[in-house]
PDB file of N, CA and C in Angstrom:
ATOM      1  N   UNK A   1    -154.751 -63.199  47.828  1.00  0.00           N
ATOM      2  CA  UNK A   1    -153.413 -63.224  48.391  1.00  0.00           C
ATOM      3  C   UNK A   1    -152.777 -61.860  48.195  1.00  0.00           C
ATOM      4  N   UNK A   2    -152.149 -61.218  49.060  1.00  0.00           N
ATOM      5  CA  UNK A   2    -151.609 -59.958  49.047  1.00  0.00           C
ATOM      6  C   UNK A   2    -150.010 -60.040  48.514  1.00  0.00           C
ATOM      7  N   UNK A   3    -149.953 -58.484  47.425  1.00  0.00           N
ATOM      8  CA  UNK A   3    -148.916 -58.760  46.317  1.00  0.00           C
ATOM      9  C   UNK A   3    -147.542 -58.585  47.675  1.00  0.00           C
ATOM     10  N   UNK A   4    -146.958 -59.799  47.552  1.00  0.00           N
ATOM     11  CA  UNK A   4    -145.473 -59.763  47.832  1.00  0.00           C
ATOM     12  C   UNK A   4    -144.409 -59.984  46.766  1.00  0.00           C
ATOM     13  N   UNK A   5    -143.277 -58.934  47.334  1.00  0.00           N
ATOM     14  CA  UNK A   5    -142.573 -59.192  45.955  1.00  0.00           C
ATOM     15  C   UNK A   5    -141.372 -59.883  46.847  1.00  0.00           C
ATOM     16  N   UNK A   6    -139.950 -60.730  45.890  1.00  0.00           N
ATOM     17  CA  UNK A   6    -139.248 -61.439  46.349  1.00  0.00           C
ATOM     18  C   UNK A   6    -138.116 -60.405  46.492  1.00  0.00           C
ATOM     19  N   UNK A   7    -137.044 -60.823  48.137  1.00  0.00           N
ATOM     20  CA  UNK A   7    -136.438 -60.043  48.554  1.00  0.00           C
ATOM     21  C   UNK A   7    -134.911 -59.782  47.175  1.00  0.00           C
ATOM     22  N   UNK A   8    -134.986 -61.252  45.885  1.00  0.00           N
ATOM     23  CA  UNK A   8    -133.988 -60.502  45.370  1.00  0.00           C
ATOM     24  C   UNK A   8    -134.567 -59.763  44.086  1.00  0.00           C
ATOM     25  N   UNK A   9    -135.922 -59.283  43.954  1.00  0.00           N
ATOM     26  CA  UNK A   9    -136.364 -58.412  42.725  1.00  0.00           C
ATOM     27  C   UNK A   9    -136.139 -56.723  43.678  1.00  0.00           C
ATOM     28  N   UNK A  10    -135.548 -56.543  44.643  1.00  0.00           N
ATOM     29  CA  UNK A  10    -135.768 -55.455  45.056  1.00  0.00           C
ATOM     30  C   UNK A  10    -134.465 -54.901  45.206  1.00  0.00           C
ATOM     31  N   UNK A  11    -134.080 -53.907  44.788  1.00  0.00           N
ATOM     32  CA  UNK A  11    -132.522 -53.013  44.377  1.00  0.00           C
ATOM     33  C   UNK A  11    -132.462 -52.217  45.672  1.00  0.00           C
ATOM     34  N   UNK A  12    -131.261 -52.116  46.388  1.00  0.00           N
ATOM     35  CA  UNK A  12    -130.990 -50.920  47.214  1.00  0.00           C
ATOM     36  C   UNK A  12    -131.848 -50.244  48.448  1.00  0.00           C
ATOM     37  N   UNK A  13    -131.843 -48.896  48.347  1.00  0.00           N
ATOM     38  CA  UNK A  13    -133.223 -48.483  49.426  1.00  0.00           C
ATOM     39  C   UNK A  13    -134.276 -48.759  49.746  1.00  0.00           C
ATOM     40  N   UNK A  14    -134.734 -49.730  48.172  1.00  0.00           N
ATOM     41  CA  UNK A  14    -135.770 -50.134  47.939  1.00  0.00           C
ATOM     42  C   UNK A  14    -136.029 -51.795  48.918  1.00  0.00           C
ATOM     43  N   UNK A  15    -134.974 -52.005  48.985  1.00  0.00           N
ATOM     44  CA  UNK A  15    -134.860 -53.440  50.094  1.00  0.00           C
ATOM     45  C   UNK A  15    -135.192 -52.962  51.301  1.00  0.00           C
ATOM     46  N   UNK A  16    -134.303 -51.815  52.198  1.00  0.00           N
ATOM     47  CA  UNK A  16    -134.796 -51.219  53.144  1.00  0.00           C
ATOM     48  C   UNK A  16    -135.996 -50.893  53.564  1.00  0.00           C
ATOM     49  N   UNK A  17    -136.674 -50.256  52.590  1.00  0.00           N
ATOM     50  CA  UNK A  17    -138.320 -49.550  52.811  1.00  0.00           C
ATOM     51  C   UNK A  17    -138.984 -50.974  53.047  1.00  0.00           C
ATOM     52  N   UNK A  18    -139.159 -51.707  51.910  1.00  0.00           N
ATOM     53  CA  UNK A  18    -139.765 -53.617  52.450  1.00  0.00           C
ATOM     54  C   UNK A  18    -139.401 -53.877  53.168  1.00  0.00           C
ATOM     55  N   UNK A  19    -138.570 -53.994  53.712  1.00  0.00           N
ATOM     56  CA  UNK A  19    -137.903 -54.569  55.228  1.00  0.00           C
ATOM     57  C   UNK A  19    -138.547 -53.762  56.011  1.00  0.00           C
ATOM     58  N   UNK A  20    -138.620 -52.750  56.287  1.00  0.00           N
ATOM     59  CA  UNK A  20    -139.212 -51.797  56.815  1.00  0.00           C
ATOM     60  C   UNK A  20    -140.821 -52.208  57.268  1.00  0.00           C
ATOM     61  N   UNK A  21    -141.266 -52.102  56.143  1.00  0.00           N
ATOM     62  CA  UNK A  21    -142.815 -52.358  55.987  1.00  0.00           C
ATOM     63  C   UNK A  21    -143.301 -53.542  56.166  1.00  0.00           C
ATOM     64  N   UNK A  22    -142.342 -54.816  55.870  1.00  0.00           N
ATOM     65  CA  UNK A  22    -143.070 -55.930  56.633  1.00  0.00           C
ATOM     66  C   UNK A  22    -142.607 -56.170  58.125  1.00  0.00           C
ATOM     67  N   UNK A  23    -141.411 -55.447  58.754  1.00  0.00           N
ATOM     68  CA  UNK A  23    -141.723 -55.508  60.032  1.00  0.00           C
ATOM     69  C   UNK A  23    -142.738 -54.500  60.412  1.00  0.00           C
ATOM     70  N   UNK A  24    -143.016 -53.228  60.287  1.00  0.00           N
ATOM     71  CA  UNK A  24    -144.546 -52.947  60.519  1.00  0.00           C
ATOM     72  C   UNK A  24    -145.482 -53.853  60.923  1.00  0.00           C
ATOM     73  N   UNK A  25    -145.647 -54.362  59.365  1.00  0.00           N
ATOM     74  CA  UNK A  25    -146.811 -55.365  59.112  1.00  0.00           C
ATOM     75  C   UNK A  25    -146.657 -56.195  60.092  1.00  0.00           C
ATOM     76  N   UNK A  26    -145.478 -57.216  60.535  1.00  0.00           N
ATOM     77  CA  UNK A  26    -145.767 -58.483  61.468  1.00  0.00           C
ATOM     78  C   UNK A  26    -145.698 -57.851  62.610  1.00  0.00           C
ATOM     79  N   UNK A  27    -145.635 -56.671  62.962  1.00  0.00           N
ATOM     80  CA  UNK A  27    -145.573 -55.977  64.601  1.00  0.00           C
ATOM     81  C   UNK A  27    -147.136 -55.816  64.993  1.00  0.00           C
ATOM     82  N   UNK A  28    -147.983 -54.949  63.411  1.00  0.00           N
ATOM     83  CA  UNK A  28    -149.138 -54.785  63.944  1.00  0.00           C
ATOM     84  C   UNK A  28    -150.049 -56.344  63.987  1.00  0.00           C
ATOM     85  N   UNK A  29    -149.559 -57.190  63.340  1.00  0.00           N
ATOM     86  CA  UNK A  29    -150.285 -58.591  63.323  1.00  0.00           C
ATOM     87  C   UNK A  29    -150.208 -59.443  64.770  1.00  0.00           C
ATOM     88  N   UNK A  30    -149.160 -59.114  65.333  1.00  0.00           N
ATOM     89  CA  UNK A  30    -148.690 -59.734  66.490  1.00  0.00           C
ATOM     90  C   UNK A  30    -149.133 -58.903  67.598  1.00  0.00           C
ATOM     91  N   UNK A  31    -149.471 -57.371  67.617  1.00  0.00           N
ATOM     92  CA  UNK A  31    -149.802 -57.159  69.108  1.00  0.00           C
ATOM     93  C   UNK A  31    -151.366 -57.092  68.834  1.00  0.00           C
ATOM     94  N   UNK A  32    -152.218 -57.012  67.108  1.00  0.00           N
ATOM     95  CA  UNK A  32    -153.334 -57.043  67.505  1.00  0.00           C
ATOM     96  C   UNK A  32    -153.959 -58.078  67.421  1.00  0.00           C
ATOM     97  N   UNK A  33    -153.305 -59.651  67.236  1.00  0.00           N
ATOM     98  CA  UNK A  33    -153.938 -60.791  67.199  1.00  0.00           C
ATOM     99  C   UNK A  33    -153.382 -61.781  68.496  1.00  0.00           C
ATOM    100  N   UNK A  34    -152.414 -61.087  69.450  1.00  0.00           N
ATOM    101  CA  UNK A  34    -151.482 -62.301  69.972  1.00  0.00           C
ATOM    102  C   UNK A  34    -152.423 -62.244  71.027  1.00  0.00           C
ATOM    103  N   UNK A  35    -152.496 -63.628  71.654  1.00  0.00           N
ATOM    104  CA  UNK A  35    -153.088 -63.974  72.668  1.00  0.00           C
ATOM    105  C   UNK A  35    -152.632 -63.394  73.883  1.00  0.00           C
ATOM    106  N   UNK A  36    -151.465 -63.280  74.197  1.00  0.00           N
ATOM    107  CA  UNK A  36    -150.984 -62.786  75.323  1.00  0.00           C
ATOM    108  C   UNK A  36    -149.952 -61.256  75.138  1.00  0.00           C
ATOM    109  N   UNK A  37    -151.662 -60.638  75.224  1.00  0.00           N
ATOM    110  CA  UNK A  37    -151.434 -59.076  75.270  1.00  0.00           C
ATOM    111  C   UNK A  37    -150.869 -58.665  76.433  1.00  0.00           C
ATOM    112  N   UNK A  38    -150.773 -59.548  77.654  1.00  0.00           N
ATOM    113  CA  UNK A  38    -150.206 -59.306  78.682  1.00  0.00           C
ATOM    114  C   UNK A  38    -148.576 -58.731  78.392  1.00  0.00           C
ATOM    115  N   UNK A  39    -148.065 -59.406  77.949  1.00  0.00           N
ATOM    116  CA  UNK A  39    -146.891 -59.217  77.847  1.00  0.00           C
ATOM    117  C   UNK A  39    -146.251 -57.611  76.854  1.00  0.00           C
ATOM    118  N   UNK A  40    -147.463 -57.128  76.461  1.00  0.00           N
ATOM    119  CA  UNK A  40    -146.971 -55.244  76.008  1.00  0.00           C
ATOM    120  C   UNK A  40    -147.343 -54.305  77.245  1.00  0.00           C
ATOM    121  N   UNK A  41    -147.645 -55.166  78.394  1.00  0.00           N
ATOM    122  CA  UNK A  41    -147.576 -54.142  79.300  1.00  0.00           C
ATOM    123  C   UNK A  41    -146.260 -53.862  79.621  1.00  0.00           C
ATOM    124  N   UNK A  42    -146.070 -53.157  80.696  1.00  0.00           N
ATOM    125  CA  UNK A  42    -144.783 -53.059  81.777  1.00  0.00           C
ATOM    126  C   UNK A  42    -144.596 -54.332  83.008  1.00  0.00           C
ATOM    127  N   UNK A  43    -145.521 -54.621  83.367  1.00  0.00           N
ATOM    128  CA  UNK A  43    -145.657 -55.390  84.094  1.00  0.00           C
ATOM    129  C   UNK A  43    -145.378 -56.690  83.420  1.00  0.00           C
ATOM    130  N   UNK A  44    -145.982 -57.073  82.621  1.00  0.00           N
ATOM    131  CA  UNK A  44    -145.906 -58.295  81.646  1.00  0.00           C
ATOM    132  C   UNK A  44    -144.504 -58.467  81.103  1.00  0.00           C
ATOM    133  N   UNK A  45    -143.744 -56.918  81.185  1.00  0.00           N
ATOM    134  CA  UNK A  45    -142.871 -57.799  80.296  1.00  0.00           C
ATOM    135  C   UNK A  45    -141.422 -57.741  81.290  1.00  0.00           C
ATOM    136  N   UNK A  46    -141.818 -57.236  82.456  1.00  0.00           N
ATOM    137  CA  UNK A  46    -141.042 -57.060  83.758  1.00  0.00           C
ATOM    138  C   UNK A  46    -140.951 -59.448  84.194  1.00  0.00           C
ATOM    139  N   UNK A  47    -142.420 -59.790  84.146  1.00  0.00           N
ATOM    140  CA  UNK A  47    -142.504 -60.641  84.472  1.00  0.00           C
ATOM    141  C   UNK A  47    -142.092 -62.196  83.192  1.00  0.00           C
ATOM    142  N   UNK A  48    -142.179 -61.707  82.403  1.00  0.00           N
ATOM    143  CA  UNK A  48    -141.467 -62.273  81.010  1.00  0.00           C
ATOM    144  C   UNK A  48    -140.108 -62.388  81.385  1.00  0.00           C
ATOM    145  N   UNK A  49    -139.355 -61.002  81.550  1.00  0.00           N
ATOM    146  CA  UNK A  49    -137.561 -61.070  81.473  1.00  0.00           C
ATOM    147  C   UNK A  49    -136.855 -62.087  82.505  1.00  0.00           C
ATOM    148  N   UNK A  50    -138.376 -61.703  84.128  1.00  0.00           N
ATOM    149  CA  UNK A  50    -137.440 -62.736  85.312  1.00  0.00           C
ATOM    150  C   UNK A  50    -137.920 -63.785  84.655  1.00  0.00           C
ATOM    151  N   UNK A  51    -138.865 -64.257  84.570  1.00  0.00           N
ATOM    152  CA  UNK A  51    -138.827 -65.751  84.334  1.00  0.00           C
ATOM    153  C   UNK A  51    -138.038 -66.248  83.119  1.00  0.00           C
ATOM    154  N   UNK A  52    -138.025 -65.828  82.071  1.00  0.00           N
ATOM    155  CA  UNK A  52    -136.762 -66.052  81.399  1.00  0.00           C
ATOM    156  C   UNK A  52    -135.368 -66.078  81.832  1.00  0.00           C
ATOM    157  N   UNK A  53    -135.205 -65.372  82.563  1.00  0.00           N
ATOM    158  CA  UNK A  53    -133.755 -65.591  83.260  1.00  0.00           C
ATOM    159  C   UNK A  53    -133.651 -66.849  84.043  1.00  0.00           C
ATOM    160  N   UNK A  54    -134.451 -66.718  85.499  1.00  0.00           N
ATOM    161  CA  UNK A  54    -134.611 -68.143  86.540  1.00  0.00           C
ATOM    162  C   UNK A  54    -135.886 -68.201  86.943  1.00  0.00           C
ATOM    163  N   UNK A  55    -136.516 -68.990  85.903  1.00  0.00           N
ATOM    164  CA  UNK A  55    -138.246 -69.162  86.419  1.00  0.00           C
ATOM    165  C   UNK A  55    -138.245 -70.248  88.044  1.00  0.00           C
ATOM    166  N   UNK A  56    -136.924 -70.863  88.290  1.00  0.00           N
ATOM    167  CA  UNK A  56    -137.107 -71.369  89.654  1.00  0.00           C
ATOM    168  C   UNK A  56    -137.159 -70.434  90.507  1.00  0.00           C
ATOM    169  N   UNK A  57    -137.203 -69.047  90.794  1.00  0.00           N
ATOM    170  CA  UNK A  57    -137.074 -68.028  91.621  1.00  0.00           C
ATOM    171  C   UNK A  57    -138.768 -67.718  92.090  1.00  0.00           C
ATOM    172  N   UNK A  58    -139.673 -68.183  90.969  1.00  0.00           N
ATOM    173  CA  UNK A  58    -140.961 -67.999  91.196  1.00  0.00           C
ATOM    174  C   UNK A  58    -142.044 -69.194  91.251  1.00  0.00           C
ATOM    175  N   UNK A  59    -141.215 -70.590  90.822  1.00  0.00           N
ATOM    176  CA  UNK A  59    -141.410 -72.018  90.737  1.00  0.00           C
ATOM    177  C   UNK A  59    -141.350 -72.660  92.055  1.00  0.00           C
ATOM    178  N   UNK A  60    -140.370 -72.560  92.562  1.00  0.00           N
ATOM    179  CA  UNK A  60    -140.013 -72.599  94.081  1.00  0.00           C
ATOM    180  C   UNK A  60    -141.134 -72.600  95.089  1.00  0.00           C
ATOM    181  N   UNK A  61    -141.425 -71.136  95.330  1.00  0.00           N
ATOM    182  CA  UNK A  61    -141.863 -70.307  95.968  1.00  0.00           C
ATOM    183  C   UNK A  61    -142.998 -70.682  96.388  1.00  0.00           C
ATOM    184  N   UNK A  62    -143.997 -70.972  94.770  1.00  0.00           N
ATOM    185  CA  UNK A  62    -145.166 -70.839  94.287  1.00  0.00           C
ATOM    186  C   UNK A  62    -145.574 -72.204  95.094  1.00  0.00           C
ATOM    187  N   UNK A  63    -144.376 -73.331  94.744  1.00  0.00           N
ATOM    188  CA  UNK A  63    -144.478 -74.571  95.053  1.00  0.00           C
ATOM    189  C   UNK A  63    -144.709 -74.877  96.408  1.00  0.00           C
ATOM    190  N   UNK A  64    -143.972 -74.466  97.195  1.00  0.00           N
ATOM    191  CA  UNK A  64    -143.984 -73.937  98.621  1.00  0.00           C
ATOM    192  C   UNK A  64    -144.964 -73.788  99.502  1.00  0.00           C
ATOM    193  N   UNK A  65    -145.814 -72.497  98.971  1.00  0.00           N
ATOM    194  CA  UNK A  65    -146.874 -72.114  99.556  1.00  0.00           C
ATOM    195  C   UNK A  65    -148.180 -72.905  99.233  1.00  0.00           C
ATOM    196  N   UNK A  66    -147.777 -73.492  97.466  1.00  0.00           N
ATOM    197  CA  UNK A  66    -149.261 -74.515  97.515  1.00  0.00           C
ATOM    198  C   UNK A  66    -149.304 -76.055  98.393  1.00  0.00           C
ATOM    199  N   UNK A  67    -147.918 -76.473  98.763  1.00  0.00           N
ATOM    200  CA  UNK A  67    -147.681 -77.543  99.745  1.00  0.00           C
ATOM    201  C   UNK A  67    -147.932 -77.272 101.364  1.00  0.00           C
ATOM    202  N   UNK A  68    -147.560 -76.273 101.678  1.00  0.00           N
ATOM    203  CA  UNK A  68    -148.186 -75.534 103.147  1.00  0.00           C
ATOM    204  C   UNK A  68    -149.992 -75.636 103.065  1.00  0.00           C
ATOM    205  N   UNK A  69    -150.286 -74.867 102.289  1.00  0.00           N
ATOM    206  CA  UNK A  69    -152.021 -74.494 101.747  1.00  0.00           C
ATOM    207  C   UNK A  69    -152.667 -75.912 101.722  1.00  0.00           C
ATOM    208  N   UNK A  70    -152.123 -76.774 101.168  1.00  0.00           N
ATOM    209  CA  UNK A  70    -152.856 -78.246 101.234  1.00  0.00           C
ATOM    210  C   UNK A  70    -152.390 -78.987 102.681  1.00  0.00           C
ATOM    211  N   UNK A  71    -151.462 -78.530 103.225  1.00  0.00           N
ATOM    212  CA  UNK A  71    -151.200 -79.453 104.214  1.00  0.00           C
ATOM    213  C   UNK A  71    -151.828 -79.176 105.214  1.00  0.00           C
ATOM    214  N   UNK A  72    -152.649 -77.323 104.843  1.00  0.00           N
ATOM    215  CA  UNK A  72    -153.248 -76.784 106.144  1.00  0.00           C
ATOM    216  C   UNK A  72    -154.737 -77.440 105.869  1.00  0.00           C
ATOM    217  N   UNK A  73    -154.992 -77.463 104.638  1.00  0.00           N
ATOM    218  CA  UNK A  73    -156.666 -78.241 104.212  1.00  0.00           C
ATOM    219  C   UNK A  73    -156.471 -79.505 104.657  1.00  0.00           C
ATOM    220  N   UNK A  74    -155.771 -80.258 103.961  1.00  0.00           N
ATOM    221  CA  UNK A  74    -155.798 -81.819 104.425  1.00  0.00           C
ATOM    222  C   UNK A  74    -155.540 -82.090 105.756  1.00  0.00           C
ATOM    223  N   UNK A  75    -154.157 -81.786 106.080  1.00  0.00           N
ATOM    224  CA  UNK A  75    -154.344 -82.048 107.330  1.00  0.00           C
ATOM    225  C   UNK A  75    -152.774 -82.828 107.478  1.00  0.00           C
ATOM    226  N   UNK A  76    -152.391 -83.789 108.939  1.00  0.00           N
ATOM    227  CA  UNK A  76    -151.460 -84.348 108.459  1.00  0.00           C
ATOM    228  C   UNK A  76    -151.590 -85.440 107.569  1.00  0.00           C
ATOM    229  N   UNK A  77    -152.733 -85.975 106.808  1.00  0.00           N
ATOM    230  CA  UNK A  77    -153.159 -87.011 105.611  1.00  0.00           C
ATOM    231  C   UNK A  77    -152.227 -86.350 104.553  1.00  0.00           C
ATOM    232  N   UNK A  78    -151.907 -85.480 104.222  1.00  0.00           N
ATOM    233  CA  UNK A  78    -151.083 -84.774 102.788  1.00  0.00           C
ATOM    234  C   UNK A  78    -150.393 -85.808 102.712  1.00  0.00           C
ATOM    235  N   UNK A  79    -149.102 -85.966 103.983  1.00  0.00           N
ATOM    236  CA  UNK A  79    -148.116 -86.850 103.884  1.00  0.00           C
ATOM    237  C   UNK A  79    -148.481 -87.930 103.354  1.00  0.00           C
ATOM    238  N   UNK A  80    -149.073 -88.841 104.064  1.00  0.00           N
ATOM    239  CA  UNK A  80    -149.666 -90.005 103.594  1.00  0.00           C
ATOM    240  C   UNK A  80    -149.912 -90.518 101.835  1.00  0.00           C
ATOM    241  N   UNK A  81    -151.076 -89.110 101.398  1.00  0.00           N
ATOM    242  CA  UNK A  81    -151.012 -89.238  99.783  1.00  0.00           C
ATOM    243  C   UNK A  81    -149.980 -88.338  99.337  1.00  0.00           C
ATOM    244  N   UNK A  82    -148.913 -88.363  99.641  1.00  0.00           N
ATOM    245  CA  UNK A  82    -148.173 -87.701  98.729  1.00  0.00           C
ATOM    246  C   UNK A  82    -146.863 -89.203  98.298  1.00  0.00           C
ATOM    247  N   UNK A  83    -146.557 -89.971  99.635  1.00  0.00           N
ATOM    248  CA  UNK A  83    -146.139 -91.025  99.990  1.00  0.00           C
ATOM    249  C   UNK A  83    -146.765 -91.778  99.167  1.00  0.00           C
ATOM    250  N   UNK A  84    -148.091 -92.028  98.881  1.00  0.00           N
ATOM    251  CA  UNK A  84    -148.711 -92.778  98.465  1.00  0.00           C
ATOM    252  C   UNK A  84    -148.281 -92.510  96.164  1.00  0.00           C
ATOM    253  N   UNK A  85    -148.445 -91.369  96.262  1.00  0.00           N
ATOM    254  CA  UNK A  85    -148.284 -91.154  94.939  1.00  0.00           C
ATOM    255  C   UNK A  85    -147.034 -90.976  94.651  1.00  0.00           C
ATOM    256  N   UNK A  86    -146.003 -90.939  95.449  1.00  0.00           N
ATOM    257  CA  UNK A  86    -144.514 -91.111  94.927  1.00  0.00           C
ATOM    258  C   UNK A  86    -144.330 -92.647  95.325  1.00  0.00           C
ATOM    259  N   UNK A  87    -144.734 -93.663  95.359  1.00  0.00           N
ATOM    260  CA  UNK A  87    -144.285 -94.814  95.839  1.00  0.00           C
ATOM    261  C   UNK A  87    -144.131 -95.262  97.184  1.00  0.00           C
ATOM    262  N   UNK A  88    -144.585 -94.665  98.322  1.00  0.00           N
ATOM    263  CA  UNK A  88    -143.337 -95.030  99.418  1.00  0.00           C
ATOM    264  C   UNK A  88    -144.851 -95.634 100.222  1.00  0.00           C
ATOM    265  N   UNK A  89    -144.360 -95.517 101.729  1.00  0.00           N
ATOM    266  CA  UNK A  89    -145.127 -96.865 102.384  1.00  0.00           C
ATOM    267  C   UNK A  89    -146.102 -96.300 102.874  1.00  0.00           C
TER     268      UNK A  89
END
């Protein structure tokens, strides 16, 4: 187990520098173990901020084009099972 000391055995500047050093520490733990390295790009974190704001702006959309895309595979049958799996006749 690695020596940690407790935040009230530590006086003054000396709180600062630890504070210091374990955010280091959990910064380098987090970009070199996190699964979604995507998000230290530019791009990643362009696409992080919108969807945090209104992920319906890209929910929508997405939704949209995969209901067109099946209706062009299936055919007019979509209706039918979609009717069918929401209840209707």
């Amino acid at each position: 187990m690695r020596n940690v000391r407790k935040f009230s055995d530590i006086r003054g500047s000396d709180f600062y520098s630890e504070l210091r050093r374990r955010l280091e520490e959990n910064r380098k733990l987090y970009r070199d173990g996190s699964p979604f390295v995507i998000f230290n790009t530019p791009f990643g974190k362009f696409v992080a901020s919108y969807l945090g704001v209104n992920p319906w702006k890209v929910l929508v959309p997405i939704s949209f084009l995969v209901v067109i895309g099946l209706r062009l595979i299936i055919g007019a049958g979509f209706s039918e099972i979609v009717l069918r799996i929401l209840g209707g006749e």
